[in-house]
Protein backbone atom coordinates (compact mmCIF):
# COMPACT_ATOMS: atom_id res chain seq x y z
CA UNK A 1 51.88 -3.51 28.75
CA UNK A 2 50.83 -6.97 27.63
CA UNK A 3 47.94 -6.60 29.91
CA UNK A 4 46.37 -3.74 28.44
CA UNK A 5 46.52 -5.29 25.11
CA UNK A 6 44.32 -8.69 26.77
CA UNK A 7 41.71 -5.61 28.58
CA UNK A 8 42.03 -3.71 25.07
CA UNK A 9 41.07 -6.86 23.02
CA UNK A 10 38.58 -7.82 25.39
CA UNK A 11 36.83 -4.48 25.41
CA UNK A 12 37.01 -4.58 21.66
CA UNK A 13 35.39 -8.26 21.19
CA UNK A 14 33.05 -7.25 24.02
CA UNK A 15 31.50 -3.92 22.25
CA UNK A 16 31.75 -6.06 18.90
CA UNK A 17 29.89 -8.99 20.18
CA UNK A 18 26.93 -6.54 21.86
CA UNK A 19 26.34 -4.59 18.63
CA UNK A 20 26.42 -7.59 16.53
CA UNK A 21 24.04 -8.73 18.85
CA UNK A 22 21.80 -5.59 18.91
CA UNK A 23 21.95 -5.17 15.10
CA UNK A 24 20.91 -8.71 14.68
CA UNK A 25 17.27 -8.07 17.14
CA UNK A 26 17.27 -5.12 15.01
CA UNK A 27 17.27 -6.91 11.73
CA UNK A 28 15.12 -9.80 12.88
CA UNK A 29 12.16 -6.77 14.29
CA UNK A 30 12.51 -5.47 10.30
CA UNK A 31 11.99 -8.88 8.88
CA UNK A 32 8.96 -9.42 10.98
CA UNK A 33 7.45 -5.58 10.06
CA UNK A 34 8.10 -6.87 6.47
CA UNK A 35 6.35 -10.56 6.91
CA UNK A 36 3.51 -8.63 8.58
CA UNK A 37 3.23 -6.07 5.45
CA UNK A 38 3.08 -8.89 2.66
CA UNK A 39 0.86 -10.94 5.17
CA UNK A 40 -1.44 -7.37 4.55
CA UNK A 41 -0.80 -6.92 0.69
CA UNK A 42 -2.34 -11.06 0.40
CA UNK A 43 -4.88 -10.28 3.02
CA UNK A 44 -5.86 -7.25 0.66
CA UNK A 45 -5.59 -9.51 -2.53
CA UNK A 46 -8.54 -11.37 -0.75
CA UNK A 47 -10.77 -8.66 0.89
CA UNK A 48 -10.75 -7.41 -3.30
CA UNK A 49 -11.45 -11.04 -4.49
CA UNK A 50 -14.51 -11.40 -2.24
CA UNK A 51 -16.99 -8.87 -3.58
CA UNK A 52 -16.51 -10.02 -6.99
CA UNK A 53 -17.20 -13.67 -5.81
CA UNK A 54 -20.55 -12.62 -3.63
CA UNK A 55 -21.69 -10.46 -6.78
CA UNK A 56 -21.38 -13.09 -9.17
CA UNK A 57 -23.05 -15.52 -6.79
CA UNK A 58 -25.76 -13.57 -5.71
CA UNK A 59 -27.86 -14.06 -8.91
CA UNK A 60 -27.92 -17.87 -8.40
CA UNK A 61 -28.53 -18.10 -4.53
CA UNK A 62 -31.45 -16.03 -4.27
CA UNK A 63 -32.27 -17.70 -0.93
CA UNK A 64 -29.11 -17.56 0.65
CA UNK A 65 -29.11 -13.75 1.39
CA UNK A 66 -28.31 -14.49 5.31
CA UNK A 67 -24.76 -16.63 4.11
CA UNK A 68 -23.64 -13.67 1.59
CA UNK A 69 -24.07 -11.29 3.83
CA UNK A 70 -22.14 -13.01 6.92
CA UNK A 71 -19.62 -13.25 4.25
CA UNK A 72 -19.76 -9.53 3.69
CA UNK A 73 -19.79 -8.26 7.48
CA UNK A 74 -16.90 -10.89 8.16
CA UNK A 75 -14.87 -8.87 5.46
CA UNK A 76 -15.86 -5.58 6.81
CA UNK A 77 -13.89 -6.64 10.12
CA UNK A 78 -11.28 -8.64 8.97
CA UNK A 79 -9.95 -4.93 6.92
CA UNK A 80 -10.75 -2.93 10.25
CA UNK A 81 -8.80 -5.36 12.75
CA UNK A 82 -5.75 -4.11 13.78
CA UNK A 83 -3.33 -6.04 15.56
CA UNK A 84 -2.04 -9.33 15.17
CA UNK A 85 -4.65 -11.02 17.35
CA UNK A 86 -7.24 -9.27 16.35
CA UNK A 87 -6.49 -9.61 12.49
CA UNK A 88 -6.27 -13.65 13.17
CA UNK A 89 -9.52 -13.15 14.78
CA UNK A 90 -11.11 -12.06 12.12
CA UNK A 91 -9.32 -13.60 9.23
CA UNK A 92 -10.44 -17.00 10.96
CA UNK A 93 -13.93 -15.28 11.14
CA UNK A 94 -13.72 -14.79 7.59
CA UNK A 95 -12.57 -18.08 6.17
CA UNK A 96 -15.20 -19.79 8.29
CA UNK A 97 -17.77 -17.44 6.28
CA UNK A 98 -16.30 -18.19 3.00
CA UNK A 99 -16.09 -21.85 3.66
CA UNK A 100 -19.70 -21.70 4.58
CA UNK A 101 -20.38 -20.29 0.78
CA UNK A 102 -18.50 -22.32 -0.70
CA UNK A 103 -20.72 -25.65 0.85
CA UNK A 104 -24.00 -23.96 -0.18
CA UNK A 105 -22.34 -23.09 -3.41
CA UNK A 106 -22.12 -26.83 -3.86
CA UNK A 107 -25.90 -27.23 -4.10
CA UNK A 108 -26.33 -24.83 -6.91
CA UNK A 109 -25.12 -27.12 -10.31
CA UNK A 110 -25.24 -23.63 -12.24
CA UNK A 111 -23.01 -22.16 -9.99
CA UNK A 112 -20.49 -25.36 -10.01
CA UNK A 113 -20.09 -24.59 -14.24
CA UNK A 114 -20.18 -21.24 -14.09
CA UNK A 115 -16.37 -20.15 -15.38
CA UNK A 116 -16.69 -16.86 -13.55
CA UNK A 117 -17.04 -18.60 -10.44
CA UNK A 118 -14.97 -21.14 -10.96
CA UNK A 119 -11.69 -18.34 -11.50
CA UNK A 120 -12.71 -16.72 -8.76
CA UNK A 121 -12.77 -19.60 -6.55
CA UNK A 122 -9.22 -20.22 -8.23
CA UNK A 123 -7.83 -16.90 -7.02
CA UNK A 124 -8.89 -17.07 -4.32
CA UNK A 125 -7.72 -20.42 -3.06
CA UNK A 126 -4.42 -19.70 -4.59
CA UNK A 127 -4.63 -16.66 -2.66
CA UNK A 128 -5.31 -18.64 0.50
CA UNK A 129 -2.38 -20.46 -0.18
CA UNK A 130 -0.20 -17.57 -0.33
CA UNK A 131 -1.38 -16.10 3.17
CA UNK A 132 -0.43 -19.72 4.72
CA UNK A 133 2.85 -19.07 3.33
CA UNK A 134 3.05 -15.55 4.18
CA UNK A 135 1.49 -16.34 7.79
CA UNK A 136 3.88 -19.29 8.67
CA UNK A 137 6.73 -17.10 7.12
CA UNK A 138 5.83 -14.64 9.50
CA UNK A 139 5.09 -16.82 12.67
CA UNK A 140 9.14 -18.32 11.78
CA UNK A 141 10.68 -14.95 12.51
CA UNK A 142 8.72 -13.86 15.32
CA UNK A 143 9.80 -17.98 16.67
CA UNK A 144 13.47 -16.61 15.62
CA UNK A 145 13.24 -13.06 16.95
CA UNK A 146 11.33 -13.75 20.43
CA UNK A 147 13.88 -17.33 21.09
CA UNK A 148 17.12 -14.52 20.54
CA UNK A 149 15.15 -12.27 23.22
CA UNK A 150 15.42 -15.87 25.39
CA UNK A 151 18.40 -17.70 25.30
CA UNK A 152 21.69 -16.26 27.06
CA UNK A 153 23.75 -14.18 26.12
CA UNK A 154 21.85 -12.34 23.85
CA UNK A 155 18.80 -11.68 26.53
CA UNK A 156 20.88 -9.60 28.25
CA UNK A 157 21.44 -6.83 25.39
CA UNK A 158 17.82 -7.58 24.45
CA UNK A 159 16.49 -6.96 28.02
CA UNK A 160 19.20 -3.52 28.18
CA UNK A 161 17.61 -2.47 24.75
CA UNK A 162 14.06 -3.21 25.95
CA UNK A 163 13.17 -5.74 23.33
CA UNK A 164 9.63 -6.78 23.42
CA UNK A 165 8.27 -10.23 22.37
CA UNK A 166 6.42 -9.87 18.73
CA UNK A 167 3.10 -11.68 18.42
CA UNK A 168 2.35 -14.83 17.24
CA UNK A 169 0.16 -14.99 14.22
CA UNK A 170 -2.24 -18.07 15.90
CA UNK A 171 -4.90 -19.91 14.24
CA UNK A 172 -8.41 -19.16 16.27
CA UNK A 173 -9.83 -22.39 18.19
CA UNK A 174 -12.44 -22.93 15.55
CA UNK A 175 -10.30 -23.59 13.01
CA UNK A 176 -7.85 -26.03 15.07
CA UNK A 177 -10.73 -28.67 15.27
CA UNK A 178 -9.99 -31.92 12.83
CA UNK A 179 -12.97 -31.44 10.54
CA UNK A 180 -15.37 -35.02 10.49
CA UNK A 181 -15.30 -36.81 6.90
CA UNK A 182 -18.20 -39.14 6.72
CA UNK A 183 -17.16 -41.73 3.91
CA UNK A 184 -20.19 -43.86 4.39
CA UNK A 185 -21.96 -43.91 1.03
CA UNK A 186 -26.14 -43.28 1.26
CA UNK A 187 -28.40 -45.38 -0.16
């Protein structure tokens, strides 16, 4: 009799333990389809910010038609990319575009006091800020979710369930490389 209670109590801590288990990879795939949707509503904060900025620059840089418009096809794929690689493909695409602008706006003094401008350079580097947060938000769950798929017991219901790894949001190569400051003053 006593021993049915011990196989009883073990079956019932057993199933417990594998559908808190479950529910928790559950959970943790939500968060990251969550991360990944207000990743999109910043991303989309930006693609609306950036047509506003090349309009109200294009006036000024009459001869830098080649730079506004690499800024312009950049945003075309960064809001078709699907995918998480993809969309960090072309997101780093795009910020090396708008960094580009933003040098050659440098040269343009009229440009540099122009209060338009200058709140739309605002927004959007708050806005920047926002999808870091929202990015390395999202790249913390996926570390979370994808290190419960890994480490024992827990691999076991998540390889029964068919878990799958989620996807790293990564930074492309070009924007990994220490940028060069040259501090030595021209004369």
């Amino acid at each position: 009799m006593v021993m049915s209670w011990v196989v009883w109590g073990v079956l019932f801590f057993a199933t417990a333990w594998i559908i808190w288990t479950y529910n928790g990879l559950v959970a943790l795939r939500h968060q990251i389809q969550n991360a990944w949707k207000q990743m999109e509503v910043q991303l989309k904060r930006r693609y609306d910010l950036i047509p506003n900025l090349v309009e109200t620059v294009k006036g000024y840089m009459k001869y830098e038609q080649d730079t506004l418009q690499s800024v312009i096809d950049a945003r075309s794929k960064a809001m078709a990319s699907t995918g998480v690689k993809e969309t960090a493909d072309a997101q780093g695409a795009l910020t090396q575009a708008l960094g580009k602008l933003f040098v050659l706006m440098e040269n343009y003094p009229e440009l540099k006091a122009n209060a338009n401008v200058l709140g739309l350079q605002e927004e959007l580097t708050t806005t920047e800020n926002q999808i870091a947060f929202a990015r390395q938000y999202y790249n913390d769950l996926v570390m979370r979710f994808n290190m419960k798929q890994d480490v024992f017991p827990s691999n076991v219901i998540a390889g029964f369930f068919r878990f799958q790894p989620a996807e790293f949001f990564s930074v492309p190569e070009a924007e990994q490389a220490v940028p060069r400051v040259d501090l030595k003053l021209s004369r």
